[in-house]
C-alpha atoms as a PDB file:
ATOM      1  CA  UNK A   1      -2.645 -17.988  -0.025  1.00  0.00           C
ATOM      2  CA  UNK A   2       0.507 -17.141   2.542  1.00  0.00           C
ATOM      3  CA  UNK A   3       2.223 -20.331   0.106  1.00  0.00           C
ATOM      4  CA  UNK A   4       1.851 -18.206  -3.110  1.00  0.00           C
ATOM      5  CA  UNK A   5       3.261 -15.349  -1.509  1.00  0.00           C
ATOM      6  CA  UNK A   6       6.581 -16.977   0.074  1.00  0.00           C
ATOM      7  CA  UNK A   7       7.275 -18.300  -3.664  1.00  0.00           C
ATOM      8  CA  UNK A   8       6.519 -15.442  -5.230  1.00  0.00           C
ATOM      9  CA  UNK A   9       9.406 -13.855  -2.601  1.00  0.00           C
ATOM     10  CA  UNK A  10      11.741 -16.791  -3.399  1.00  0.00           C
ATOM     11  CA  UNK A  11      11.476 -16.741  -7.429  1.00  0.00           C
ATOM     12  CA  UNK A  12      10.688 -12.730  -7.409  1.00  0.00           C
ATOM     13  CA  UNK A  13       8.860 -13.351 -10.725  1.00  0.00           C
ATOM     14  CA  UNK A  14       5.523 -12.586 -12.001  1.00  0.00           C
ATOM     15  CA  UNK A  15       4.204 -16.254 -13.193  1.00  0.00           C
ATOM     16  CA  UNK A  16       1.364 -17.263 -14.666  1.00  0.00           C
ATOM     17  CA  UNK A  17       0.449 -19.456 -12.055  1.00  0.00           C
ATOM     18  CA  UNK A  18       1.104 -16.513  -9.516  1.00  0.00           C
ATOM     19  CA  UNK A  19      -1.213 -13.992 -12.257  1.00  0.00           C
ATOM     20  CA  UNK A  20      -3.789 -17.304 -11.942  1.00  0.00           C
ATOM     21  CA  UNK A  21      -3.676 -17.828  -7.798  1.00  0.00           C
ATOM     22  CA  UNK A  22      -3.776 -13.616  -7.297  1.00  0.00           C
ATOM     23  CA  UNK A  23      -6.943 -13.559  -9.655  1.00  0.00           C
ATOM     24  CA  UNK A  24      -8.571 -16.698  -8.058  1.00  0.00           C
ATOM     25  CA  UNK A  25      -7.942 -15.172  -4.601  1.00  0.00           C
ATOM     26  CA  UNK A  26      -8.651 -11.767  -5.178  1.00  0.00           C
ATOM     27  CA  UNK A  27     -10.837 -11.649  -7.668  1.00  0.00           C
ATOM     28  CA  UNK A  28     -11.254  -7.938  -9.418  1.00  0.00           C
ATOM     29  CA  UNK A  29      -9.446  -6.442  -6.510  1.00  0.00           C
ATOM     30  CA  UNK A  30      -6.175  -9.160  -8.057  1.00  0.00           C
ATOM     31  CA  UNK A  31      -7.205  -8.319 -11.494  1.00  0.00           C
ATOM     32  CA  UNK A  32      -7.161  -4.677 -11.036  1.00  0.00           C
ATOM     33  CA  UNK A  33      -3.536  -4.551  -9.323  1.00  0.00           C
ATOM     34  CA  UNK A  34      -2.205  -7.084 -11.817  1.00  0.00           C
ATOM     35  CA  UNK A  35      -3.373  -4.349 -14.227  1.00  0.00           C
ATOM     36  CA  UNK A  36      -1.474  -1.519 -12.256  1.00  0.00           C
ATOM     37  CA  UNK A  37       2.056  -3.553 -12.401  1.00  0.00           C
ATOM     38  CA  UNK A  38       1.768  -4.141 -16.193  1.00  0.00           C
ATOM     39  CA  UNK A  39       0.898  -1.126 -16.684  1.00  0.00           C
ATOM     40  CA  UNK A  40       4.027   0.446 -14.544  1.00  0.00           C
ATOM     41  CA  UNK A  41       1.472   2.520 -11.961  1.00  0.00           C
ATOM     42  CA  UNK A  42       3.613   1.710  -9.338  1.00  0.00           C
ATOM     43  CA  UNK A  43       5.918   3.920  -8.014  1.00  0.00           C
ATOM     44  CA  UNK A  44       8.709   3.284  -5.421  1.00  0.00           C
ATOM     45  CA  UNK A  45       9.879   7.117  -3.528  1.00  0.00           C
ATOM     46  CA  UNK A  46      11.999   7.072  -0.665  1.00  0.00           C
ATOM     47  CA  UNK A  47       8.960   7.214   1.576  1.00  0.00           C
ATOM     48  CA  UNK A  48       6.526   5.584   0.342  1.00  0.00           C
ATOM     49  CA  UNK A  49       4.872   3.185  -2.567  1.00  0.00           C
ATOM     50  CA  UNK A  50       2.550   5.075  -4.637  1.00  0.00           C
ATOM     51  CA  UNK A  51       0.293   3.493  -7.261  1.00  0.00           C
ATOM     52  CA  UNK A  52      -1.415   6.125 -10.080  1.00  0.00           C
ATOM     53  CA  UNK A  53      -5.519   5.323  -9.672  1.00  0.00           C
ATOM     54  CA  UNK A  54      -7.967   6.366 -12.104  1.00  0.00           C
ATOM     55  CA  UNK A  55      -7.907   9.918 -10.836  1.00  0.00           C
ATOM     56  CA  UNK A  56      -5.672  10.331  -8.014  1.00  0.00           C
ATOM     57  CA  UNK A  57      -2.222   9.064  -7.207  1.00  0.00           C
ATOM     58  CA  UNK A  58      -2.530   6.827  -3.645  1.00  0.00           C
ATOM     59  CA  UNK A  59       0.291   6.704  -0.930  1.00  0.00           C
ATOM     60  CA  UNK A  60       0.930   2.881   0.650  1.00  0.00           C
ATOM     61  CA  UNK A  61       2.944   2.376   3.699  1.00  0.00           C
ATOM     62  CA  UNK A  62       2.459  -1.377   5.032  1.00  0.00           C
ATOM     63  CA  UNK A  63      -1.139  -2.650   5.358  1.00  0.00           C
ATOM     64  CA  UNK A  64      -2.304   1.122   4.696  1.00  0.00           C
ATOM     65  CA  UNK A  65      -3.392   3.119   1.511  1.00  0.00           C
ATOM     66  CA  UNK A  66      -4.449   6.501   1.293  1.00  0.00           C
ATOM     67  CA  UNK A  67      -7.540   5.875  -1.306  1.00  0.00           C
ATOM     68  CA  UNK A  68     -11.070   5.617  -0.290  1.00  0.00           C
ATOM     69  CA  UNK A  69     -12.053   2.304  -0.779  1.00  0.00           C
ATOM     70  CA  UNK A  70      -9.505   1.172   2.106  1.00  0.00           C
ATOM     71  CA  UNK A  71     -10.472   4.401   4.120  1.00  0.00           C
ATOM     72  CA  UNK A  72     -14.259   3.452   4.111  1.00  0.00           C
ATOM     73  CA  UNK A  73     -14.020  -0.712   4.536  1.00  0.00           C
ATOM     74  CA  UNK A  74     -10.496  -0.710   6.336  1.00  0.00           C
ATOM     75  CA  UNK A  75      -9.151  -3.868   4.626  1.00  0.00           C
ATOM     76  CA  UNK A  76      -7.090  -4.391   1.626  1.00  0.00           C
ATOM     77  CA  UNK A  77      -7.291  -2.470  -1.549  1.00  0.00           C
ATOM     78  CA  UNK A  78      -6.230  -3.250  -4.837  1.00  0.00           C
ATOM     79  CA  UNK A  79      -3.248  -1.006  -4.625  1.00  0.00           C
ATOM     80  CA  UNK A  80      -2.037  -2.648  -1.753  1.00  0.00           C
ATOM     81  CA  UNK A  81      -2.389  -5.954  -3.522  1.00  0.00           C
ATOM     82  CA  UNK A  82      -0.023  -3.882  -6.548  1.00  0.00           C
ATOM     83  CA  UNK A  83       2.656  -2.775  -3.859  1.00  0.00           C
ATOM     84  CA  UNK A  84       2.866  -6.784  -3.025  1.00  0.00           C
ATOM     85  CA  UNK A  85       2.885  -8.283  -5.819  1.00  0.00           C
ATOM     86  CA  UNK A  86       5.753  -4.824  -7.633  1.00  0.00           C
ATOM     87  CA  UNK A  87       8.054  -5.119  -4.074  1.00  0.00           C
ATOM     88  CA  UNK A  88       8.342  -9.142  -4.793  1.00  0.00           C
ATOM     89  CA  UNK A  89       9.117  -8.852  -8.639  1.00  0.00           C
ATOM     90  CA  UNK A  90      11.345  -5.272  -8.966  1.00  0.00           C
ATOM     91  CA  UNK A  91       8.580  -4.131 -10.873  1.00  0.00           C
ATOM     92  CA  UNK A  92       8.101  -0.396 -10.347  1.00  0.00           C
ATOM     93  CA  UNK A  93       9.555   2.646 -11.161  1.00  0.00           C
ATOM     94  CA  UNK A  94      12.160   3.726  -8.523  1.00  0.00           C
ATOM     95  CA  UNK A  95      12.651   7.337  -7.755  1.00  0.00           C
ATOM     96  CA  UNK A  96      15.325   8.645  -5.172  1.00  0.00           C
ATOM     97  CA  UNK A  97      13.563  11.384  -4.012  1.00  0.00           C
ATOM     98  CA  UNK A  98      10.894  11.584  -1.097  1.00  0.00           C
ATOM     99  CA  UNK A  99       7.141  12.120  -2.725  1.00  0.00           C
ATOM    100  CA  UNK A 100       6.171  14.905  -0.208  1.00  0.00           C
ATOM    101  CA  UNK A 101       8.482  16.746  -2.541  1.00  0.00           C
ATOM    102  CA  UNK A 102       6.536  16.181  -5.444  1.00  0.00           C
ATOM    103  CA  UNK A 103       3.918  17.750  -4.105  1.00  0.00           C
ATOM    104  CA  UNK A 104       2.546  20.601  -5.738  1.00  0.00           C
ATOM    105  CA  UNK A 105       0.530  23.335  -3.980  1.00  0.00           C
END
């Protein structure tokens, strides 16, 4: 899988044969974040990634995400998989502002 991943950084495109090896690999986890980058529910701040869930927005920094799925099993989410595959293609939306200060009480 590390193979897909170095030429997905060198060609920083979102390929059908990329789409086909992150679906093969990841199954509905790869499906799911595939999803979230078409769909533009990733979001770059100045401190973090943030991809929009079904019903809460989830903060990635690294190998870490903020939802509950990765909180209870400790491995790889689905909107880690998004962060990936949106920091190798330029496809989020970019905001240059830090998200704690979207934060609403």
């Amino acid at each position: 899988m590390s193979g897909i991943w170095q030429k997905m950084d060198r060609d920083q495109r979102l390929t059908p044969e990329f789409r086909a090896c992150i679906e093969q690999a990841y199954g509905e986890r790869g499906r799911k974040a595939l999803a979230a980058v078409d769909a533009g529910q990733v979001k770059r701040y100045r401190d973090f990634f943030v991809v929009v869930g079904r019903s809460a927005e989830y903060v990635i920094e690294g190998d870490f995400c903020t939802c509950s799925d990765f909180l209870f099993r400790g491995r790889e989410c689905w909107h880690i998989l998004a962060v990936r595959i949106a920091e190798r293609t330029g496809l989020y939306e970019s905001y240059d502002l830090w998200y704690q200060d979207t934060w609403k009480p």
